[in-house]
C-alpha atoms as a PDB file:
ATOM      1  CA  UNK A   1     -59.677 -24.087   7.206  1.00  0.00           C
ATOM      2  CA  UNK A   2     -59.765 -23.582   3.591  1.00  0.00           C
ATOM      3  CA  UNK A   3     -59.861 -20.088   2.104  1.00  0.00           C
ATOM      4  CA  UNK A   4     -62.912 -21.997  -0.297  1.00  0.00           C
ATOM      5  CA  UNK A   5     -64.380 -22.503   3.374  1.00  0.00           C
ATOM      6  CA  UNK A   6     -67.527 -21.078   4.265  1.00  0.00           C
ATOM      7  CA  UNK A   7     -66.268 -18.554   6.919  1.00  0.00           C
ATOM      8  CA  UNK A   8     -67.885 -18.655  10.369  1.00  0.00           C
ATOM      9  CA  UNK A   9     -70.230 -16.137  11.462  1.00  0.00           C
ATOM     10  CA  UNK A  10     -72.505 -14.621  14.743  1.00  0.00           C
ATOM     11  CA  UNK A  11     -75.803 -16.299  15.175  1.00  0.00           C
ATOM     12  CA  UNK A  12     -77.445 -13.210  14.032  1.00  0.00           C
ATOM     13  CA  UNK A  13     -75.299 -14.332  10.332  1.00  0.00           C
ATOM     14  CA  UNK A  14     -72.751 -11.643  10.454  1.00  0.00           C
ATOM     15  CA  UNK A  15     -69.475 -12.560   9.430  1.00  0.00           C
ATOM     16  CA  UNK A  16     -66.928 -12.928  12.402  1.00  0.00           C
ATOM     17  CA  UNK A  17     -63.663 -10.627  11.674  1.00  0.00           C
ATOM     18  CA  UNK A  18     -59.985 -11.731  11.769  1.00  0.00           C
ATOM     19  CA  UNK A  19     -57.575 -10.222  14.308  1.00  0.00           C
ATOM     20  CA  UNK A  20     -56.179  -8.106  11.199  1.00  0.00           C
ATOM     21  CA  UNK A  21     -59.676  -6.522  10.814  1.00  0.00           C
ATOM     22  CA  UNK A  22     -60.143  -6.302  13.976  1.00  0.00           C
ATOM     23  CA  UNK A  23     -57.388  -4.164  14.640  1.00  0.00           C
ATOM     24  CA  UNK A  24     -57.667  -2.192  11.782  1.00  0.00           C
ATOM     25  CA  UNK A  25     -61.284  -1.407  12.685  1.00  0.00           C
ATOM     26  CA  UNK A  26     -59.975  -0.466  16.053  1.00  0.00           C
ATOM     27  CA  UNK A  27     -56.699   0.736  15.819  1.00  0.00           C
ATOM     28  CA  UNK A  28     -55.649  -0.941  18.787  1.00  0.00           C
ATOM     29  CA  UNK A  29     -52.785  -3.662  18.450  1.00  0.00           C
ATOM     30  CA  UNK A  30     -53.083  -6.943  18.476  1.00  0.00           C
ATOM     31  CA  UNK A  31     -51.125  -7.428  21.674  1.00  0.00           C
ATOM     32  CA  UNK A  32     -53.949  -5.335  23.428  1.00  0.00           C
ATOM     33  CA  UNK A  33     -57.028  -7.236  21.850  1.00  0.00           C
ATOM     34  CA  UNK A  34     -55.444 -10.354  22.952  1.00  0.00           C
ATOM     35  CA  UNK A  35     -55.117  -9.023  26.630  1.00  0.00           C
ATOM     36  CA  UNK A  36     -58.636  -7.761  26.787  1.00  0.00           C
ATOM     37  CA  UNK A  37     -59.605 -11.170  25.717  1.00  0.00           C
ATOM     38  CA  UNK A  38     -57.313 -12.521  28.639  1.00  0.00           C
ATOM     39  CA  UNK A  39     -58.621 -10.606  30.851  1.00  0.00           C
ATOM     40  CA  UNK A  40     -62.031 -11.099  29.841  1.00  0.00           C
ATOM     41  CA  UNK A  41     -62.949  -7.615  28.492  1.00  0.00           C
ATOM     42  CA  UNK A  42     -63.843  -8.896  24.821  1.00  0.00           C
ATOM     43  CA  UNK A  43     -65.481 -12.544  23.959  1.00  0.00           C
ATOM     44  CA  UNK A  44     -63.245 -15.441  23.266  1.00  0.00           C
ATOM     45  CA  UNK A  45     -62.702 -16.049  19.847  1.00  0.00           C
ATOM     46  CA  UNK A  46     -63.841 -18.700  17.568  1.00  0.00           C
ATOM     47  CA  UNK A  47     -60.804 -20.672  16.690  1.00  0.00           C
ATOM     48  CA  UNK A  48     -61.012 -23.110  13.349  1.00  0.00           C
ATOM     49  CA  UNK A  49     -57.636 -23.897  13.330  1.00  0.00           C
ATOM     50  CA  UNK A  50     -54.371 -23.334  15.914  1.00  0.00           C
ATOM     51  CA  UNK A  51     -53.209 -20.562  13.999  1.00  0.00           C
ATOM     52  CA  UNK A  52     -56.735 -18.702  13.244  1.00  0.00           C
ATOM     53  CA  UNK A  53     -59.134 -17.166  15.157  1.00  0.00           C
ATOM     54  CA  UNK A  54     -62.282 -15.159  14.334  1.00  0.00           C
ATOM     55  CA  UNK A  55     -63.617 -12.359  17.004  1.00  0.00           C
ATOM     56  CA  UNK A  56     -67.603 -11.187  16.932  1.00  0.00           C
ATOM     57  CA  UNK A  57     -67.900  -7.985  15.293  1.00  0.00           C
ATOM     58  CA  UNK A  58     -69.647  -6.565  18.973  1.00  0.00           C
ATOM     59  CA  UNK A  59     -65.628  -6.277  19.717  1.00  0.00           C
ATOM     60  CA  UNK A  60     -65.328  -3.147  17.706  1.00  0.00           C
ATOM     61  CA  UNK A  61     -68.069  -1.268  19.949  1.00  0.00           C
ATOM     62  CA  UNK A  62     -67.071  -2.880  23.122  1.00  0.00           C
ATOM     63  CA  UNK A  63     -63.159  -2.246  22.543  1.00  0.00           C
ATOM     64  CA  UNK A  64     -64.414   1.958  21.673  1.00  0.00           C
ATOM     65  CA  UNK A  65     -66.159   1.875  25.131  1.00  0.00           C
ATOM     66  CA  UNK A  66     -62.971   0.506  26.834  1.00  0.00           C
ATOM     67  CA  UNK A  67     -60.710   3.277  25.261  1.00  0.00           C
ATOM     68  CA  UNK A  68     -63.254   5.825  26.256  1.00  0.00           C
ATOM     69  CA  UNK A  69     -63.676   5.072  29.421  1.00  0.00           C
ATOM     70  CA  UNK A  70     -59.714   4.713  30.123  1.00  0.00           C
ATOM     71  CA  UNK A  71     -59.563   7.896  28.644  1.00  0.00           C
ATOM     72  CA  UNK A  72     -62.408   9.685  30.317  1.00  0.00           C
ATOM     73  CA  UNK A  73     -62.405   7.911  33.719  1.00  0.00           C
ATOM     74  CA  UNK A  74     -58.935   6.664  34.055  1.00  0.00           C
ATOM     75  CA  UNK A  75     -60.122   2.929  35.061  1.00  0.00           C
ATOM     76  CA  UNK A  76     -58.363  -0.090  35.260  1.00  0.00           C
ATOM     77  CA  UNK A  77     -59.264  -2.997  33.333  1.00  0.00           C
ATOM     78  CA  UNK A  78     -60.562  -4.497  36.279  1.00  0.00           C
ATOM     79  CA  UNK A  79     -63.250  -1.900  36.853  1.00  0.00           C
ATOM     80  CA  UNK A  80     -63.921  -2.056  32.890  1.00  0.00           C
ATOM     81  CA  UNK A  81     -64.819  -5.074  33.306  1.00  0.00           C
ATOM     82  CA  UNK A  82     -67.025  -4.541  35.731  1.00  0.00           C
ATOM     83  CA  UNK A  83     -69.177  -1.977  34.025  1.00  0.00           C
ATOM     84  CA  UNK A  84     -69.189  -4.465  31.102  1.00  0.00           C
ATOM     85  CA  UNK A  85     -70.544  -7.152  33.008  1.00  0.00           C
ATOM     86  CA  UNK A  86     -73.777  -4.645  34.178  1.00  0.00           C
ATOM     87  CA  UNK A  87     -74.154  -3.468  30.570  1.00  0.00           C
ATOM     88  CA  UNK A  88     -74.316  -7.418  29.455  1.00  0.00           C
ATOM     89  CA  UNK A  89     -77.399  -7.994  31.686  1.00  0.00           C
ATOM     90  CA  UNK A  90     -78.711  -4.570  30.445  1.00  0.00           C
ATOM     91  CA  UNK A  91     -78.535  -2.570  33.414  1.00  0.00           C
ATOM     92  CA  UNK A  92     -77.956   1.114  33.369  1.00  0.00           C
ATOM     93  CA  UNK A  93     -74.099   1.930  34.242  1.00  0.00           C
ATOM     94  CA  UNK A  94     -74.486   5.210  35.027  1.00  0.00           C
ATOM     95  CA  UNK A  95     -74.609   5.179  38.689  1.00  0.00           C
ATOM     96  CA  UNK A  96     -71.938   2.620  39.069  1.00  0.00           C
ATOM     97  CA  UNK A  97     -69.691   4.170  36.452  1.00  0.00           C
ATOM     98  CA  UNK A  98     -70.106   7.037  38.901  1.00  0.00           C
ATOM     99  CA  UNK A  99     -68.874   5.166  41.831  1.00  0.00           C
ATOM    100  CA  UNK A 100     -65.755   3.618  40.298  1.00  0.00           C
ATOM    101  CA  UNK A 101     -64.799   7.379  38.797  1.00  0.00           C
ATOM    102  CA  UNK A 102     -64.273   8.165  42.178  1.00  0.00           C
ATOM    103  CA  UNK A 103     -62.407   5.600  43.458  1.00  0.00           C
ATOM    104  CA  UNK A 104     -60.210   5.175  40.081  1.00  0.00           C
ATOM    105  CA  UNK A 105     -60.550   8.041  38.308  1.00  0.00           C
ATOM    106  CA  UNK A 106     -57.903  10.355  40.650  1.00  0.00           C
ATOM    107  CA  UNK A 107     -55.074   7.992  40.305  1.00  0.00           C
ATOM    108  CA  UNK A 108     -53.261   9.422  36.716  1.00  0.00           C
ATOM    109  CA  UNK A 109     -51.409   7.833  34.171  1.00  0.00           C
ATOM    110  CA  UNK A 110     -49.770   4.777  35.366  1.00  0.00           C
ATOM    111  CA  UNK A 111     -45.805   4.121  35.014  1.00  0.00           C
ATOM    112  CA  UNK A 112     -43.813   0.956  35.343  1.00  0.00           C
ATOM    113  CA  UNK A 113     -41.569  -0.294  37.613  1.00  0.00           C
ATOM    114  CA  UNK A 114     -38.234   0.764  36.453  1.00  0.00           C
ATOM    115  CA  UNK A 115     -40.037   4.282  35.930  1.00  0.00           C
ATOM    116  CA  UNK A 116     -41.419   4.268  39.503  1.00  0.00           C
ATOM    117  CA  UNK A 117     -37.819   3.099  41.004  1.00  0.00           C
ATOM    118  CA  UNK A 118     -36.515   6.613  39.408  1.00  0.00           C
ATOM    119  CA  UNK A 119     -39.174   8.816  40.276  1.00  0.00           C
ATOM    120  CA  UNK A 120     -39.427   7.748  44.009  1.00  0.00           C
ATOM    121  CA  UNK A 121     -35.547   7.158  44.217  1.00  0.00           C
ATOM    122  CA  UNK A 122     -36.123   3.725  45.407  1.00  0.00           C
ATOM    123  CA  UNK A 123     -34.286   0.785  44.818  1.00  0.00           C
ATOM    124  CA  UNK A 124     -36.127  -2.338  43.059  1.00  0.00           C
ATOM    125  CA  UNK A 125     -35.805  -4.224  46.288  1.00  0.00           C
ATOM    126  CA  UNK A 126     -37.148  -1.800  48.426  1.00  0.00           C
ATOM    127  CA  UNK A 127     -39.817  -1.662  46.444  1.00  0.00           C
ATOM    128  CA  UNK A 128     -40.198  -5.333  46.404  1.00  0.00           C
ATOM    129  CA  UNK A 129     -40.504  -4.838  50.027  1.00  0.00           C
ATOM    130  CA  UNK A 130     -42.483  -2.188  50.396  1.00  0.00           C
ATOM    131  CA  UNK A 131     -45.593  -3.919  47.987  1.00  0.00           C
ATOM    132  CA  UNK A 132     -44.794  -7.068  49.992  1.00  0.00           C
ATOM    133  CA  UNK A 133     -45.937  -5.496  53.037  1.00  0.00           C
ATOM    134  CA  UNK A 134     -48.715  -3.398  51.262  1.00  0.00           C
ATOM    135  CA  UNK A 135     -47.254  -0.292  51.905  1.00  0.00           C
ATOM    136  CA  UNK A 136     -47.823   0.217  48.615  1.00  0.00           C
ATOM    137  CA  UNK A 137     -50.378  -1.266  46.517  1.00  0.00           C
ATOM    138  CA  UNK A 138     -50.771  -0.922  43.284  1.00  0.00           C
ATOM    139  CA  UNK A 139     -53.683  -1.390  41.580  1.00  0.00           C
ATOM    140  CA  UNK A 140     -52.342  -3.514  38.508  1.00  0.00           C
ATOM    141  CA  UNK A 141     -49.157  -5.449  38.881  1.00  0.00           C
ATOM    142  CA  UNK A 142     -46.121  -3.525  38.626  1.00  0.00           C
ATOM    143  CA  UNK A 143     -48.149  -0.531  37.025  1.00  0.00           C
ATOM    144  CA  UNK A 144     -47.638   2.594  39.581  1.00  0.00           C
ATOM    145  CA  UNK A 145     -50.189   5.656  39.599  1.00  0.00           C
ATOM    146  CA  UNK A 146     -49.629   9.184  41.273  1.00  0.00           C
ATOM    147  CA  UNK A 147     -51.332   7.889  44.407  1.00  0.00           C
ATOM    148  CA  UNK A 148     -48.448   4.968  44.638  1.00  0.00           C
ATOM    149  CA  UNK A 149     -46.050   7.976  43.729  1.00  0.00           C
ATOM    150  CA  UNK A 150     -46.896  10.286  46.438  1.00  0.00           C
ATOM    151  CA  UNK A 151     -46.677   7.441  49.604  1.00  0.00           C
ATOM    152  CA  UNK A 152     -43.352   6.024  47.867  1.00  0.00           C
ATOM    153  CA  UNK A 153     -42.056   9.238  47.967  1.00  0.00           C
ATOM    154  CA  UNK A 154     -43.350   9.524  51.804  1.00  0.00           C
ATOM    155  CA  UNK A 155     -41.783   6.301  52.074  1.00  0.00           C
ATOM    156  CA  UNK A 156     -37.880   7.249  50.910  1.00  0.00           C
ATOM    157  CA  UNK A 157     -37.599   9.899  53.347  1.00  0.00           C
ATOM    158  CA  UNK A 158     -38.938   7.400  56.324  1.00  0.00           C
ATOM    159  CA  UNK A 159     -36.480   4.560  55.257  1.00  0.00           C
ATOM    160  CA  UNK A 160     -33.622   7.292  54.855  1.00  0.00           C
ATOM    161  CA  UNK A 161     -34.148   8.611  58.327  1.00  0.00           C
ATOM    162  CA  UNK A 162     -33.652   4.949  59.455  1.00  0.00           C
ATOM    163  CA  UNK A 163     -37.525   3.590  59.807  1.00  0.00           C
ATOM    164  CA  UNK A 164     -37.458  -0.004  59.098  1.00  0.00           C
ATOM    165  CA  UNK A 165     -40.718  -0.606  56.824  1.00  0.00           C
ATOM    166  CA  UNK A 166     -41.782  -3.626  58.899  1.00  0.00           C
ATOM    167  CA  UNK A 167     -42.374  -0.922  61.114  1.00  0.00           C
ATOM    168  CA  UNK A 168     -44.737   0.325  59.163  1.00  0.00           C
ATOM    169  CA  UNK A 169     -47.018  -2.933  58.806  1.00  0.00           C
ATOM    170  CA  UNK A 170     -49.175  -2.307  61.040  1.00  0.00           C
ATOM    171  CA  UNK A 171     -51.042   0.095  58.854  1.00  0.00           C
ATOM    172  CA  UNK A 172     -52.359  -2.292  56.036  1.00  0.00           C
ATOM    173  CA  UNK A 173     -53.670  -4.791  58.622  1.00  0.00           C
ATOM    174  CA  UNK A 174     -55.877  -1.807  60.836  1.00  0.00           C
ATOM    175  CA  UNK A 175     -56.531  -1.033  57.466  1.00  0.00           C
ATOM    176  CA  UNK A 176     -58.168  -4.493  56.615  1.00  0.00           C
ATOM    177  CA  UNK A 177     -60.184  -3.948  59.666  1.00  0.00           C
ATOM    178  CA  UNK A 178     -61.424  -0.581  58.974  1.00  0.00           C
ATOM    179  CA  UNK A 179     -62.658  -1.860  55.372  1.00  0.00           C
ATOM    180  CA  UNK A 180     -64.051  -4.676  56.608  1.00  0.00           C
ATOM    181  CA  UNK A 181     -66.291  -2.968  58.810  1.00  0.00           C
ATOM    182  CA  UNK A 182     -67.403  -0.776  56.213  1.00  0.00           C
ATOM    183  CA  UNK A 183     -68.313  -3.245  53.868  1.00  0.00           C
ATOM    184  CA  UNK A 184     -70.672  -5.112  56.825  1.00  0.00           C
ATOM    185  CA  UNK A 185     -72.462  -1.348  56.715  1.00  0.00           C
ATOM    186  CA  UNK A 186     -72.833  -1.273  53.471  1.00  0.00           C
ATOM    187  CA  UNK A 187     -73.768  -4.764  53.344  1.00  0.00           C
ATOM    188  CA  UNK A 188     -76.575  -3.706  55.785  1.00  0.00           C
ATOM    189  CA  UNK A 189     -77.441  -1.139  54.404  1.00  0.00           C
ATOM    190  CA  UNK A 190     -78.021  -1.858  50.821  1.00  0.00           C
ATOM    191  CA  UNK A 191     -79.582  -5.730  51.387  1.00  0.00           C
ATOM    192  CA  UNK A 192     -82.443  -5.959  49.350  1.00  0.00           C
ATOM    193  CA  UNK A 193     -82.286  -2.721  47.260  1.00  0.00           C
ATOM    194  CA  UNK A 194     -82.368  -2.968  43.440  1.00  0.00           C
ATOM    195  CA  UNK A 195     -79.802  -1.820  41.143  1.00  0.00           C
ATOM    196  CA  UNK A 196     -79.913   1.647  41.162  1.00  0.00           C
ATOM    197  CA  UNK A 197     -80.372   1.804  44.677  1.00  0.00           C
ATOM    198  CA  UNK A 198     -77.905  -0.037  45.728  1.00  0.00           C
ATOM    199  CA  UNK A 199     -74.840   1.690  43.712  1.00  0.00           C
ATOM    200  CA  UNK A 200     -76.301   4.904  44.625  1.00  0.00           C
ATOM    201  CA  UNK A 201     -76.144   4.354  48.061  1.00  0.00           C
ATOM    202  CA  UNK A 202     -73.090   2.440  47.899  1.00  0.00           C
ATOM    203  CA  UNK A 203     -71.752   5.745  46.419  1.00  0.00           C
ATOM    204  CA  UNK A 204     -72.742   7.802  49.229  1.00  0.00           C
ATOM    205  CA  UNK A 205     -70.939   5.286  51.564  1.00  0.00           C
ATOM    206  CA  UNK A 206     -68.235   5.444  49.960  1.00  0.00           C
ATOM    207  CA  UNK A 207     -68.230   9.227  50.209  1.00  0.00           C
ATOM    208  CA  UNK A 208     -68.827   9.409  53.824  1.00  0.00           C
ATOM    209  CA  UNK A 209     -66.040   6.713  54.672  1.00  0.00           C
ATOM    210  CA  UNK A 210     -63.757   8.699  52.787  1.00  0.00           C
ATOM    211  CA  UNK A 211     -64.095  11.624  54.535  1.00  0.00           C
ATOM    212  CA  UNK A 212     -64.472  10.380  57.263  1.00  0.00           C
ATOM    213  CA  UNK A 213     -61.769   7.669  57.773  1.00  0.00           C
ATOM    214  CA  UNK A 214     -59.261  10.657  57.293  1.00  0.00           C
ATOM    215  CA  UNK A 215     -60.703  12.721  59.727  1.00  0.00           C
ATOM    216  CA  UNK A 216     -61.193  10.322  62.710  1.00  0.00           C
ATOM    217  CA  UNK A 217     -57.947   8.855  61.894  1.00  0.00           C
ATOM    218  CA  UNK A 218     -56.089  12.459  61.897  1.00  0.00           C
ATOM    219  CA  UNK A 219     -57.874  14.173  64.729  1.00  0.00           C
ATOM    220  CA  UNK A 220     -57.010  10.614  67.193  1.00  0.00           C
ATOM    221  CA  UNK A 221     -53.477  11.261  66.058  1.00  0.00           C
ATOM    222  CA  UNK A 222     -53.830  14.843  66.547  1.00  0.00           C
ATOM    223  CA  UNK A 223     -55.158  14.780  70.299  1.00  0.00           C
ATOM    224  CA  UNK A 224     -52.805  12.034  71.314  1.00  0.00           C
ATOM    225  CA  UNK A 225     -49.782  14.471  70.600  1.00  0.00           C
ATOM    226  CA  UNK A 226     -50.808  16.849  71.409  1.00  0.00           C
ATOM    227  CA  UNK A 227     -51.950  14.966  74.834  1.00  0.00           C
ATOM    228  CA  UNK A 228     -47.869  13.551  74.592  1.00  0.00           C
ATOM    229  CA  UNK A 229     -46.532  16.875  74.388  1.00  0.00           C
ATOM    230  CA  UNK A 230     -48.036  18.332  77.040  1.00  0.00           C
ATOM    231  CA  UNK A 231     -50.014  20.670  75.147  1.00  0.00           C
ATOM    232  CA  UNK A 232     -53.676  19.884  75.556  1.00  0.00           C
ATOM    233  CA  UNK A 233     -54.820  22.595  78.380  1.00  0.00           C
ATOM    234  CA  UNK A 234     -57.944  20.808  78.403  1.00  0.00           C
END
């Protein structure tokens, strides 16, 4: 294209904005706007040549509602994009936005591997490992939040003491299970509610399975040692 070209614009006639703009407007970095755009955060951009690319003018709004929320609610992208997709068809976020605060929003500023190997004193292989078998999961590739920090940490002193993690691999898959059934109540539960109804009582699900998960889980562990050691009088 020309720069005598007519320049292209949104089909309400607004001028579409060049990545420079773009950025400028946002102060985010190109690298970024072309990841949310990867991951399909922000629209795809008109592109009139290989090397030039217009982006809707929405992206300044929608990239200030990412940064907020990342900021407010500590999401991943993956959630973000979510919400995004509600907002699109108009619905009211609120009660969902709710939901993924509390499943995302406790997990802190993320690190990096090499960051995460020196913090947990863990080699890059064990670590390697220890994802492998989901003993850790991380909710973005190779980006590592306090949760991931804590049961790493739990981890080192296990594998120093001699614990081989395939040991360990049992957890993930009862874990599957557990999940699994809580999805089919939830599935139950919220077939044929609207909306609202549904992510609010998909909230409240989500509440009670994590409290209770814990609980059952500890107080079965609890009774059986006790039980082993000879303790239990009842």
């Amino acid at each position: 294209m020309k720069d005598s070209d007519p320049k292209p614009v949104t089909k309400k006639n607004q001028p579409l904005l060049k990545m420079k703009q773009l950025a400028d407007a946002t102060g985010v970095a190109k690298s970024t706007i072309l990841l949310y755009v990867k991951k399909g955060l922000l629209p795809a951009p008109v592109k009139t040549s290989p090397n030039m690319a217009y982006y809707d003018p929405l992206c300044i709004e929608r990239i200030a509602f990412i940064k907020k929320v990342q900021v407010s609610h500590r999401l991943p992208l993956a959630a973000i994009k979510g919400l995004i997709r509600e907002m699109d068809q108009g619905r009211d976020i609120a009660p969902l936005l709710e939901l993924q605060s509390m499943l995302f929003g406790s997990a802190g500023e993320k690190m990096d591997r090499e960051s995460f190997c020196k913090a947990t004193e863990l080699t890059d292989s064990q670590v390697a490992t220890l994802c492998r078998l989901e003993l850790i999961s991380p909710l973005e590739k190779n980006r590592f939040d306090d949760q991931d920090l804590a049961v790493a940490r739990l981890l080192k002193e296990c594998l120093d003491l001699g614990v081989a993690a395939s040991d360990l691999a049992f957890y993930p898959g009862f874990a599957r299970q557990i999940v699994g059934q809580e999805i089919w109540l939830r599935e139950k539960y919220t077939k044929g509610l609207g909306f609202k109804e549904n992510a609010d009582l998909t909230l409240e699900l989500t509440k009670l399975a994590r409290g209770l998960r814990p609980y059952i889980i500890d107080r079965t562990l609890t009774n059986s040692l006790l039980e082993f050691k000879g303790l239990n009088k009842i």
